[in-house]
C-alpha atoms as a PDB file:
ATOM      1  CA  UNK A   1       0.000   0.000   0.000  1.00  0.00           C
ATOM      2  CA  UNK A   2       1.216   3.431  -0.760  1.00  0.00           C
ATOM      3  CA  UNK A   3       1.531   5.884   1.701  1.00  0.00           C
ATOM      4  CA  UNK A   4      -1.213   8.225   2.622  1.00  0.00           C
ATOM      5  CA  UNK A   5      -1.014  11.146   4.169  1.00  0.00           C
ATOM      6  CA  UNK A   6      -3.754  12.898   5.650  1.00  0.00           C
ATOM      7  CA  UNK A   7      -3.117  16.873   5.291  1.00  0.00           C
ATOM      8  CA  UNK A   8      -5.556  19.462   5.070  1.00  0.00           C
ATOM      9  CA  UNK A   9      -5.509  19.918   1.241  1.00  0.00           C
ATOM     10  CA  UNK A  10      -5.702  15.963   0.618  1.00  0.00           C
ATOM     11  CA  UNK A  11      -9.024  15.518   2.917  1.00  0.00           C
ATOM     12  CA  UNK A  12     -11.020  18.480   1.456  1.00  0.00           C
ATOM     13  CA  UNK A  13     -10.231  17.526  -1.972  1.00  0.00           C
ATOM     14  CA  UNK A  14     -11.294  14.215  -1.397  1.00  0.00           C
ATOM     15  CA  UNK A  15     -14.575  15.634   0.701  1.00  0.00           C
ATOM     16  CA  UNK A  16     -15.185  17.529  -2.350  1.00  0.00           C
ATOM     17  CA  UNK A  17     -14.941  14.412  -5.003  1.00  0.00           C
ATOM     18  CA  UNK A  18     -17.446  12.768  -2.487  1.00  0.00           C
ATOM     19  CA  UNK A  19     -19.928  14.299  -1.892  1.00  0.00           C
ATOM     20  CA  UNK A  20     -21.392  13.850  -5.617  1.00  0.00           C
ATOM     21  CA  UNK A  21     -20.788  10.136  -4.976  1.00  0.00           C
ATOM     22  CA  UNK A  22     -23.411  10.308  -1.891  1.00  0.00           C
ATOM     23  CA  UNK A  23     -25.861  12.193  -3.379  1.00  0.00           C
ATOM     24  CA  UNK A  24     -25.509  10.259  -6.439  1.00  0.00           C
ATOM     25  CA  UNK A  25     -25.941   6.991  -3.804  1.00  0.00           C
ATOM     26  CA  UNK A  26     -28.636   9.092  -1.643  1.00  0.00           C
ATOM     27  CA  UNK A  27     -30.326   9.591  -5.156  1.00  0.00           C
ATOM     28  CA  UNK A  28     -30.903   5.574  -5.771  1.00  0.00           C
ATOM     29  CA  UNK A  29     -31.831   4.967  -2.640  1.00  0.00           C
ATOM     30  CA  UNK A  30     -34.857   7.613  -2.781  1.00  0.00           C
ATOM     31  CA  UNK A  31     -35.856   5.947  -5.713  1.00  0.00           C
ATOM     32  CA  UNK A  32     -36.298   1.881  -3.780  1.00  0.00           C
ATOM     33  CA  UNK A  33     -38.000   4.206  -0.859  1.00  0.00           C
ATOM     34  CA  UNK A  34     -40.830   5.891  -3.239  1.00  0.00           C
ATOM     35  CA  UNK A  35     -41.270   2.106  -4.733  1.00  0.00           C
ATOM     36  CA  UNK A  36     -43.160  -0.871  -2.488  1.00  0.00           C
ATOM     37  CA  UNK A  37     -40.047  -2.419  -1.498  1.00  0.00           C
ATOM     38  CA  UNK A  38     -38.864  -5.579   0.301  1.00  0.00           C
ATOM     39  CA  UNK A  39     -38.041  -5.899   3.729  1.00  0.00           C
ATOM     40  CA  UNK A  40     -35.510  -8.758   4.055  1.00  0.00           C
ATOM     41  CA  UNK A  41     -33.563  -9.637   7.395  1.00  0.00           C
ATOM     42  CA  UNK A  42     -29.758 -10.734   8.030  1.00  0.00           C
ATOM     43  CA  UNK A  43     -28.354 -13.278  10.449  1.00  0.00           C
ATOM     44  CA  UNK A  44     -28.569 -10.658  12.642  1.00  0.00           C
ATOM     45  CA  UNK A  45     -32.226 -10.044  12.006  1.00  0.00           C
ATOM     46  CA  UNK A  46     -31.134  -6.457  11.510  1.00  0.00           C
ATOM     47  CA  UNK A  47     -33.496  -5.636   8.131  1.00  0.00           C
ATOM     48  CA  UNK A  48     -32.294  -5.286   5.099  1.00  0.00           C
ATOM     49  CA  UNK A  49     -33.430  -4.325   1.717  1.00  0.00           C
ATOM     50  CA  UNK A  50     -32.771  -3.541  -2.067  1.00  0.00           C
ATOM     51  CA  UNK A  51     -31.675   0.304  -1.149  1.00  0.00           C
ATOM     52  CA  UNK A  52     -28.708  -0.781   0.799  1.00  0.00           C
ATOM     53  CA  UNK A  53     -27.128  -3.095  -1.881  1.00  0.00           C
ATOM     54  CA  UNK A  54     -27.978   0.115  -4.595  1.00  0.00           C
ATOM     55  CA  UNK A  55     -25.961   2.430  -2.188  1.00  0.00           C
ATOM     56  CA  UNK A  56     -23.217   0.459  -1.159  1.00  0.00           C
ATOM     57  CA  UNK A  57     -22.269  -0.532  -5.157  1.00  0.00           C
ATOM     58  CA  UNK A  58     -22.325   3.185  -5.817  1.00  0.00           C
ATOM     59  CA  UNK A  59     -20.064   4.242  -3.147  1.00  0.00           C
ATOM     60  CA  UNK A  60     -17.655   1.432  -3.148  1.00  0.00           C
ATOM     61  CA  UNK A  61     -17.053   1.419  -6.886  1.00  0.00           C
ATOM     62  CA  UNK A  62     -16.176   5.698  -6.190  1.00  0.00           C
ATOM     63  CA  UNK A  63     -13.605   4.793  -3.642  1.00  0.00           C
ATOM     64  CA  UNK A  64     -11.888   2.170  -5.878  1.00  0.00           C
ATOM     65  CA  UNK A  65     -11.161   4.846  -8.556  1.00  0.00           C
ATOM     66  CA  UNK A  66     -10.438   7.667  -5.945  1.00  0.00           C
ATOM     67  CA  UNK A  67      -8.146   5.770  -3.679  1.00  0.00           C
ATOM     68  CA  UNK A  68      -7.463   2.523  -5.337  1.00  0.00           C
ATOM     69  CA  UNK A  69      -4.735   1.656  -2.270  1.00  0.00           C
ATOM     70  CA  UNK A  70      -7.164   1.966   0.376  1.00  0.00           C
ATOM     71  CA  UNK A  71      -9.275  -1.060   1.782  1.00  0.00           C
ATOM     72  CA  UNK A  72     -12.771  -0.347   1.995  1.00  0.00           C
ATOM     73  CA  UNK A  73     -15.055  -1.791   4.708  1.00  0.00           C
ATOM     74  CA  UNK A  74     -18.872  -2.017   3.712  1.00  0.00           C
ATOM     75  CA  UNK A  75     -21.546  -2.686   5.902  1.00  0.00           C
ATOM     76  CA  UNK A  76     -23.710  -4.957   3.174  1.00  0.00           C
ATOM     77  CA  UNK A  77     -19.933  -6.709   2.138  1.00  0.00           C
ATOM     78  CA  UNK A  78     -19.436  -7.322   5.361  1.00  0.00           C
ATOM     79  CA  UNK A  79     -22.567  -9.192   6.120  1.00  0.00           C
ATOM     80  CA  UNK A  80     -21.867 -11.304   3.347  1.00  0.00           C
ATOM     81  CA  UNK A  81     -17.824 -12.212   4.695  1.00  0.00           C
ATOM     82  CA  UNK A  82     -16.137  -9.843   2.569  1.00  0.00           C
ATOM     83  CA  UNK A  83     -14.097  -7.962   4.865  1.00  0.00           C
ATOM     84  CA  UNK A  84     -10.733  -7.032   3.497  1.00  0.00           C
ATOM     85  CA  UNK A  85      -7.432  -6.935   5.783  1.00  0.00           C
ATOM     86  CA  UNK A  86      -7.321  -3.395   6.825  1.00  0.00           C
ATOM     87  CA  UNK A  87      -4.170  -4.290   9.286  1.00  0.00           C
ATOM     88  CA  UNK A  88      -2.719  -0.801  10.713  1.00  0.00           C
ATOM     89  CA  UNK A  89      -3.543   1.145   7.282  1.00  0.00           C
ATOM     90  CA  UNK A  90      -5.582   3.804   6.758  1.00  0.00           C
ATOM     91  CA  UNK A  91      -9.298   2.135   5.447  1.00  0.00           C
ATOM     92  CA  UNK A  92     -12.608   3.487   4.498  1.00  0.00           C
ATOM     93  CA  UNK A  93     -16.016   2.555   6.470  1.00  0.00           C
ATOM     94  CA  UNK A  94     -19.414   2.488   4.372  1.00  0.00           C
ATOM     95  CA  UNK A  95     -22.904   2.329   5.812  1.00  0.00           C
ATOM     96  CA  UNK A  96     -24.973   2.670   2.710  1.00  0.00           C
ATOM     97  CA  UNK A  97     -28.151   2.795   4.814  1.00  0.00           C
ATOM     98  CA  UNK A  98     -28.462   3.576   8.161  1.00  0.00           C
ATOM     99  CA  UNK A  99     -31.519   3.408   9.954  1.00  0.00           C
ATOM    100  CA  UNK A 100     -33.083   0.691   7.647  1.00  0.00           C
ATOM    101  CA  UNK A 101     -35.716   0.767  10.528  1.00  0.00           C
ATOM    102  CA  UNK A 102     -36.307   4.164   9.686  1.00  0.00           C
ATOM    103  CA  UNK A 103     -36.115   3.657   6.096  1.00  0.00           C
ATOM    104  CA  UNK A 104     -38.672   0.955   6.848  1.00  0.00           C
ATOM    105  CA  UNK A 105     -40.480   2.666   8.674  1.00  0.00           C
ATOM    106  CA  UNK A 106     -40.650   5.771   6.159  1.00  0.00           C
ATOM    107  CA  UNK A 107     -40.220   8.745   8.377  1.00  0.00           C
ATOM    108  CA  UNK A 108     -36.868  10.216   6.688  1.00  0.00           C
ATOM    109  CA  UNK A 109     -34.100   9.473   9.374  1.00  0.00           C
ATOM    110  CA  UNK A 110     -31.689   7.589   7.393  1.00  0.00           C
ATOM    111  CA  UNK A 111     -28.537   8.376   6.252  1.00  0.00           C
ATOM    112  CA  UNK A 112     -25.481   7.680   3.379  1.00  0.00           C
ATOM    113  CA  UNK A 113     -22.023   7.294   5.534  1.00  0.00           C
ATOM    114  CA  UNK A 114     -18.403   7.525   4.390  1.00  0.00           C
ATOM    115  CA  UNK A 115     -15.689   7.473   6.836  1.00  0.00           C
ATOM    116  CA  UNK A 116     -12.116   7.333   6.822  1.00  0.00           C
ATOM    117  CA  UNK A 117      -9.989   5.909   9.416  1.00  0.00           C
ATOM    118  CA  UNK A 118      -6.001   6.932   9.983  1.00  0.00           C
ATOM    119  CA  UNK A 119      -4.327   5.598  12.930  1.00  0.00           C
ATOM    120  CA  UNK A 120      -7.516   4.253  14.380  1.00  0.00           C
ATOM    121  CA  UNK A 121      -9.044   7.828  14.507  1.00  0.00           C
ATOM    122  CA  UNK A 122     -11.766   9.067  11.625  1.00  0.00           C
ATOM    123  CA  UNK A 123     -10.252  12.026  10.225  1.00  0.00           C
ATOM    124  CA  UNK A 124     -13.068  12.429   7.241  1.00  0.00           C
ATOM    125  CA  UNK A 125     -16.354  11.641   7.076  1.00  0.00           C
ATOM    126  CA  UNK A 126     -19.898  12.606   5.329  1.00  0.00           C
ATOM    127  CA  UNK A 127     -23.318  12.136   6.368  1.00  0.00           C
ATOM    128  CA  UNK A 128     -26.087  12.797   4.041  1.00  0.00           C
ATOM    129  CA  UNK A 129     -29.841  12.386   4.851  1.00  0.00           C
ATOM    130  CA  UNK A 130     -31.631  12.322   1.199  1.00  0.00           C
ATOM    131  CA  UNK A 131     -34.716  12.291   2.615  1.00  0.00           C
ATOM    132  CA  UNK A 132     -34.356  15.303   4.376  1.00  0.00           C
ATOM    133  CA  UNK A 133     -31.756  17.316   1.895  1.00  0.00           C
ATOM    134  CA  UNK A 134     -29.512  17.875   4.035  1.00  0.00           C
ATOM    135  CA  UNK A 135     -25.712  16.611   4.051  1.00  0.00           C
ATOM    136  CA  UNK A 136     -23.211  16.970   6.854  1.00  0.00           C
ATOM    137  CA  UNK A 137     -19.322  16.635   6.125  1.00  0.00           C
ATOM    138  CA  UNK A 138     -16.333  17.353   8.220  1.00  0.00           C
ATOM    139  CA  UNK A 139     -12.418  16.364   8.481  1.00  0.00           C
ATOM    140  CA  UNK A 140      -9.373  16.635  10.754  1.00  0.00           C
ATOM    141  CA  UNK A 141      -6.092  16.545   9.603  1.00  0.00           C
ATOM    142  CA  UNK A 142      -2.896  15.481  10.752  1.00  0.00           C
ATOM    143  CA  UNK A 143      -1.862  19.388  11.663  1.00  0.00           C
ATOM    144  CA  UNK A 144      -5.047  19.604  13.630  1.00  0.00           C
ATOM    145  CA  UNK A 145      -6.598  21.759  11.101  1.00  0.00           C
ATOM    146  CA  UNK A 146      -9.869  21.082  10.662  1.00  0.00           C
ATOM    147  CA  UNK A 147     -13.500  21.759   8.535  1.00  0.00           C
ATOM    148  CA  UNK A 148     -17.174  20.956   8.981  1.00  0.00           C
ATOM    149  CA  UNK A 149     -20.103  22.579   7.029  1.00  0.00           C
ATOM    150  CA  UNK A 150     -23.768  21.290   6.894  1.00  0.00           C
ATOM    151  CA  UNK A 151     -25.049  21.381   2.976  1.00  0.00           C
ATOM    152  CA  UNK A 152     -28.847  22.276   1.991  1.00  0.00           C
ATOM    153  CA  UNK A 153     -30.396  23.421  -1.268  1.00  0.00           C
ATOM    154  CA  UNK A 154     -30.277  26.792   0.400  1.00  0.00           C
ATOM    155  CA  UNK A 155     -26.377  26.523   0.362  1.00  0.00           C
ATOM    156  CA  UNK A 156     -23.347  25.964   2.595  1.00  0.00           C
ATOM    157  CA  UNK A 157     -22.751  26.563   5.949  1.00  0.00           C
ATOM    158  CA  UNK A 158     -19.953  25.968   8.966  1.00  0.00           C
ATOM    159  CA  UNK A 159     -20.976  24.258  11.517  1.00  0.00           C
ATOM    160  CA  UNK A 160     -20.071  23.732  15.472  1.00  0.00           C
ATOM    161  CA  UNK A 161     -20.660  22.025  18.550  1.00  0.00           C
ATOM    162  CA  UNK A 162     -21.877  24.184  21.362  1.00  0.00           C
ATOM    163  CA  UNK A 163     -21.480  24.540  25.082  1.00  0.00           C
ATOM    164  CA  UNK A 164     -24.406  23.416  26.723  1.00  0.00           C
ATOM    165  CA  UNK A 165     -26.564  25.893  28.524  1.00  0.00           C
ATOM    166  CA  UNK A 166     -27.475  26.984  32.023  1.00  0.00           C
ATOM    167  CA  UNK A 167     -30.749  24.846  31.787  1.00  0.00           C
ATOM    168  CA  UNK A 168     -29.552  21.838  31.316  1.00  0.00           C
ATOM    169  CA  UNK A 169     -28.019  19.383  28.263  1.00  0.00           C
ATOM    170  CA  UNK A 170     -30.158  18.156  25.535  1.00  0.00           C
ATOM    171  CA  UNK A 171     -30.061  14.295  25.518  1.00  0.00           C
ATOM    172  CA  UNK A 172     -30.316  12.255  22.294  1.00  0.00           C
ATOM    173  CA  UNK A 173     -31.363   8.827  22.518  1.00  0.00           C
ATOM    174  CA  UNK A 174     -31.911   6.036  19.855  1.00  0.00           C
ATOM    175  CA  UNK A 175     -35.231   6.209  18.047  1.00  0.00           C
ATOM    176  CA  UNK A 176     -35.582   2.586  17.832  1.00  0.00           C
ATOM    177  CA  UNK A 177     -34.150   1.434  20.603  1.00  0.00           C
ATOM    178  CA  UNK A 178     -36.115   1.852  24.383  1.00  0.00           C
ATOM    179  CA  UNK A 179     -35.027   4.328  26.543  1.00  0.00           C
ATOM    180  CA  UNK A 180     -32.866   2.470  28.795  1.00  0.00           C
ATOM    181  CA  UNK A 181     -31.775   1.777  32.718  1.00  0.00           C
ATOM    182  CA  UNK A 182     -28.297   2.130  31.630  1.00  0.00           C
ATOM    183  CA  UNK A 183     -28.818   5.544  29.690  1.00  0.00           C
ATOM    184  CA  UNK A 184     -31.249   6.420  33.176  1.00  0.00           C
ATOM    185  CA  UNK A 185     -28.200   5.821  35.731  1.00  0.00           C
ATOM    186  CA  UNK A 186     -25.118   7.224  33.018  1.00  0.00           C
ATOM    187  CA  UNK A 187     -27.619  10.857  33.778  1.00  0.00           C
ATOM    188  CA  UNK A 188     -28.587  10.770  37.303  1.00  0.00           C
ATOM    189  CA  UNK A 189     -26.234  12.887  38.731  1.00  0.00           C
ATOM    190  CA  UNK A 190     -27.085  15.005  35.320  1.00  0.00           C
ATOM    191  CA  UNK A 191     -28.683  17.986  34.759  1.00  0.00           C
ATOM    192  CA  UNK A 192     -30.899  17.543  31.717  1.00  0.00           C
ATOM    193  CA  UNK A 193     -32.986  20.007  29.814  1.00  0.00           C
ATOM    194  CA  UNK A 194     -34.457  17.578  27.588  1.00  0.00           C
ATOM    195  CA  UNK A 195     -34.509  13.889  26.414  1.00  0.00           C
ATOM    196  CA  UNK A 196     -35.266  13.422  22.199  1.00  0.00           C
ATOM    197  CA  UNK A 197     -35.313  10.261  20.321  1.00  0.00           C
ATOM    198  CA  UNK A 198     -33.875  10.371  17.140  1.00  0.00           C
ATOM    199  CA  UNK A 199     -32.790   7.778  14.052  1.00  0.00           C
ATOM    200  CA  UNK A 200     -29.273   6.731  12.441  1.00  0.00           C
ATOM    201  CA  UNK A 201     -26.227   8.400  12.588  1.00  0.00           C
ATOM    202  CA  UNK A 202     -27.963  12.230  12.458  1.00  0.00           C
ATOM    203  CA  UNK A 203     -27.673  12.374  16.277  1.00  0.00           C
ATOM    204  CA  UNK A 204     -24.217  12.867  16.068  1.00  0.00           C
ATOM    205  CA  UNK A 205     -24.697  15.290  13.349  1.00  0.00           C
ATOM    206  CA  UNK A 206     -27.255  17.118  15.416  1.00  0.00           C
ATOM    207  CA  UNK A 207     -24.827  17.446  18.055  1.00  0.00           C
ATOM    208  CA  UNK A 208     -22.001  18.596  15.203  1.00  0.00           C
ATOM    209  CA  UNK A 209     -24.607  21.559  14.239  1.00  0.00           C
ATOM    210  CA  UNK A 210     -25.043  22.696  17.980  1.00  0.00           C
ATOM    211  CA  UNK A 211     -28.503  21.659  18.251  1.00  0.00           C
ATOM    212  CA  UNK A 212     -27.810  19.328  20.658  1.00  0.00           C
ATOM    213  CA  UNK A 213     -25.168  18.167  23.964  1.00  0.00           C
ATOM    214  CA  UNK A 214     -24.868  14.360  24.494  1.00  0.00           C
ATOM    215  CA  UNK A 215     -25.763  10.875  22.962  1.00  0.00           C
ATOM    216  CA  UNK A 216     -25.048   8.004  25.181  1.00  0.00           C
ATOM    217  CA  UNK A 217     -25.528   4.935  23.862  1.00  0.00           C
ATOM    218  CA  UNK A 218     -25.475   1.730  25.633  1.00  0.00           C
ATOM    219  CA  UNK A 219     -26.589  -0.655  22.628  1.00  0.00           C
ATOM    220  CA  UNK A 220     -24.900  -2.715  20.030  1.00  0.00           C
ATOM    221  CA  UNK A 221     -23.252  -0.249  16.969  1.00  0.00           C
ATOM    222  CA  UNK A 222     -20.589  -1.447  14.559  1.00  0.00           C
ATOM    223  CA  UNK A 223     -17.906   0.586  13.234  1.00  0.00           C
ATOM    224  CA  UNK A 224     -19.475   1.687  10.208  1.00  0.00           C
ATOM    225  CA  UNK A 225     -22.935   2.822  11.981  1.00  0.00           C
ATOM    226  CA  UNK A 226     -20.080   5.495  13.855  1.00  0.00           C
ATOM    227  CA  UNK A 227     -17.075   6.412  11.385  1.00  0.00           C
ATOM    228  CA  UNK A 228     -18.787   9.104   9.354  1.00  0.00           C
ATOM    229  CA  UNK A 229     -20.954  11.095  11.766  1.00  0.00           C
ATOM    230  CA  UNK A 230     -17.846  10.326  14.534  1.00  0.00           C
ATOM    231  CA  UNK A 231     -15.178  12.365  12.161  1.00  0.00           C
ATOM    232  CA  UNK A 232     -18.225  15.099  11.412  1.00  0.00           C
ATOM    233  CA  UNK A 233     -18.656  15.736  15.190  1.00  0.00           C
ATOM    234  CA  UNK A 234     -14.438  15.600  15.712  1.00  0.00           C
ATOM    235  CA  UNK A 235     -14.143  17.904  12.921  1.00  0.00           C
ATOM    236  CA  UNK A 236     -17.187  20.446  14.761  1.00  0.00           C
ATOM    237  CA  UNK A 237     -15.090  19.983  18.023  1.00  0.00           C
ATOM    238  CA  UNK A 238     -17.059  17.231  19.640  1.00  0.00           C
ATOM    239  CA  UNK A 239     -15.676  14.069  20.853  1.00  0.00           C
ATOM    240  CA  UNK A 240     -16.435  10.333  21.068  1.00  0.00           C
ATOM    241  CA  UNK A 241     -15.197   8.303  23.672  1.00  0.00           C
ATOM    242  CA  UNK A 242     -15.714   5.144  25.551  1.00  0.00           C
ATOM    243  CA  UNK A 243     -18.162   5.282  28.912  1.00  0.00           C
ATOM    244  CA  UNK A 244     -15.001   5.320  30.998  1.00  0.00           C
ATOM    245  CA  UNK A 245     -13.513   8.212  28.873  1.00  0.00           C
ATOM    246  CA  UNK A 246     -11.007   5.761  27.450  1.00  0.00           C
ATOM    247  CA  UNK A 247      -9.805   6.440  23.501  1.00  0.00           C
ATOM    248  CA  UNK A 248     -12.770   4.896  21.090  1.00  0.00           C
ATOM    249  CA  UNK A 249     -10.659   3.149  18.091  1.00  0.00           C
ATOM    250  CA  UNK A 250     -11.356   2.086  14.447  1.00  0.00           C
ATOM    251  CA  UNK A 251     -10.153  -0.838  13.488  1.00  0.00           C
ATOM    252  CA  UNK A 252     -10.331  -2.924  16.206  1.00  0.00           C
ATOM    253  CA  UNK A 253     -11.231  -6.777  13.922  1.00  0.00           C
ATOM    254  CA  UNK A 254     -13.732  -9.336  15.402  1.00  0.00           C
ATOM    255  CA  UNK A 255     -16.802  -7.950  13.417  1.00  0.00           C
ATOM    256  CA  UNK A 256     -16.043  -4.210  13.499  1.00  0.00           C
ATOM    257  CA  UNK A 257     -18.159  -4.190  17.135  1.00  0.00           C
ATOM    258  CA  UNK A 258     -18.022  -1.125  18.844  1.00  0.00           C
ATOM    259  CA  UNK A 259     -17.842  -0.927  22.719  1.00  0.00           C
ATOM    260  CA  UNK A 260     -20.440   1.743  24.433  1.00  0.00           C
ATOM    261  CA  UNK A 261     -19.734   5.194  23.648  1.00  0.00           C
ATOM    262  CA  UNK A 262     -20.668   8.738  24.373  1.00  0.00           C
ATOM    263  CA  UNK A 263     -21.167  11.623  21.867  1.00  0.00           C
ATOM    264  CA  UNK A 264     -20.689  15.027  23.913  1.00  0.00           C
ATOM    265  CA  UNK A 265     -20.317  18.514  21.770  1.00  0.00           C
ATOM    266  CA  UNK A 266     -17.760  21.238  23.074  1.00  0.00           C
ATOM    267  CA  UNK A 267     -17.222  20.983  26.879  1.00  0.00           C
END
């Protein structure tokens, strides 16, 4: 593999030959969720259906030609035991779809996710919600310069985490997951303005754009559910880290399973 080096210039030009490649993959999708559409399920049971294949084939077949070097790890390919070696290299993590339960479920929460993952860190990554126009994209590079903007039909615009207020932090939780004991105890000692439930990888996004504080999550993710939105919210100064404030790693083998996590914006 060649060397890759992940300066300022090289992740906004490769933002910028992206984000066509999402909308393009955003695009097909649309078209299997205006259709009556099949609802298949995995091993997992997780469901599954003809707009994640359509996605993934678009965006994998982009990152072939832009970075030929660089493994790419897709969610569908994944399911299906194709998982390439990504050793200690930099790699690429696709979720074509996530939120199929929301895609299922038609209310517009679901989102197209590219990450990319240097040194175990996501230092690039793009969220786009076709349903709901809107696109999110944000990177870090190695000099600690970083970018993230929030993309409508009404233009382009920086976004940033904010400090929470005096009354309290605004609490995302998963849409289709029960508000749990665990998430109840991790805010006890809290003080919390506000609990909403909200689908796929946006809460992390609406915690980039300063609309919300924290999103605990004490459920089962894989590394491709986080990658994207994770390097949006680094790049809008947020963080991501384990419960115990330990480092949370890309990377890590044995199914891509992520450990619990917070989300928190600026502190």
């Amino acid at each position: 593999m060649s060397a890759f080096t992940p300066t300022a210039a090289t992740l906004s030009a490769l933002t910028e030959a992206l984000i066509p490649v999402v909308y393009e993959a955003g695009a097909a999708i649309m078209e299997i969720y205006a259709s009556d559409f099949a609802v298949e399920r995995k091993d997992d049971q997780s469901p599954v259906t003809a707009a994640d294949a359509a996605g993934e084939k678009i965006i994998v077949a982009a990152l072939s030609r832009l970075t030929p070097d660089l493994p790419v790890v897709a969610e569908e390919a994944a399911a299906a035991g194709d998982i390439p070696d990504v050793g200690t290299g930099p790699f690429w993590l696709v979720d074509p779809l996530d939120g199929t339960k929301e895609f299922v479920r038609r209310n517009g929460e679901f989102t197209v996710n590219i990450g990319l993952i240097v040194n175990g860190q996501p230092v690039l990554g793009l969220v786009q919600a076709p349903a709901l126009g809107t696109l999110y994209a944000g990177w870090v590079a190695e000099d600690g310069s970083r970018a993230s903007f929030r993309e409508t039909s009404a233009g382009r615009g920086e976004i940033q985490c904010r400090v929470p207020g005096a009354e309290g932090l605004v609490v995302l939780s998963s849409r289709s997951h029960a508000t749990s004991e665990a998430l109840q105890a991790y805010l006890a000692d809290k003080t919390v303005a506000s609990i909403t439930n909200a689908g796929s990888s946006l809460k992390f996004c609406r915690i980039a754009e300063g609309e919300a504080d924290l999103y605990p999550r004490f459920g089962p993710t894989c590394e491709w559910d986080t990658a994207a939105a994770h390097a949006v919210l680094r790049a809008a100064g947020g963080s991501l880290t384990q419960v115990d404030g330990s480092p949370f790693l890309y990377g890590k083998g044995s199914g891509f399973r992520n450990p619990h996590f917070i989300a928190r914006g600026a502190v």
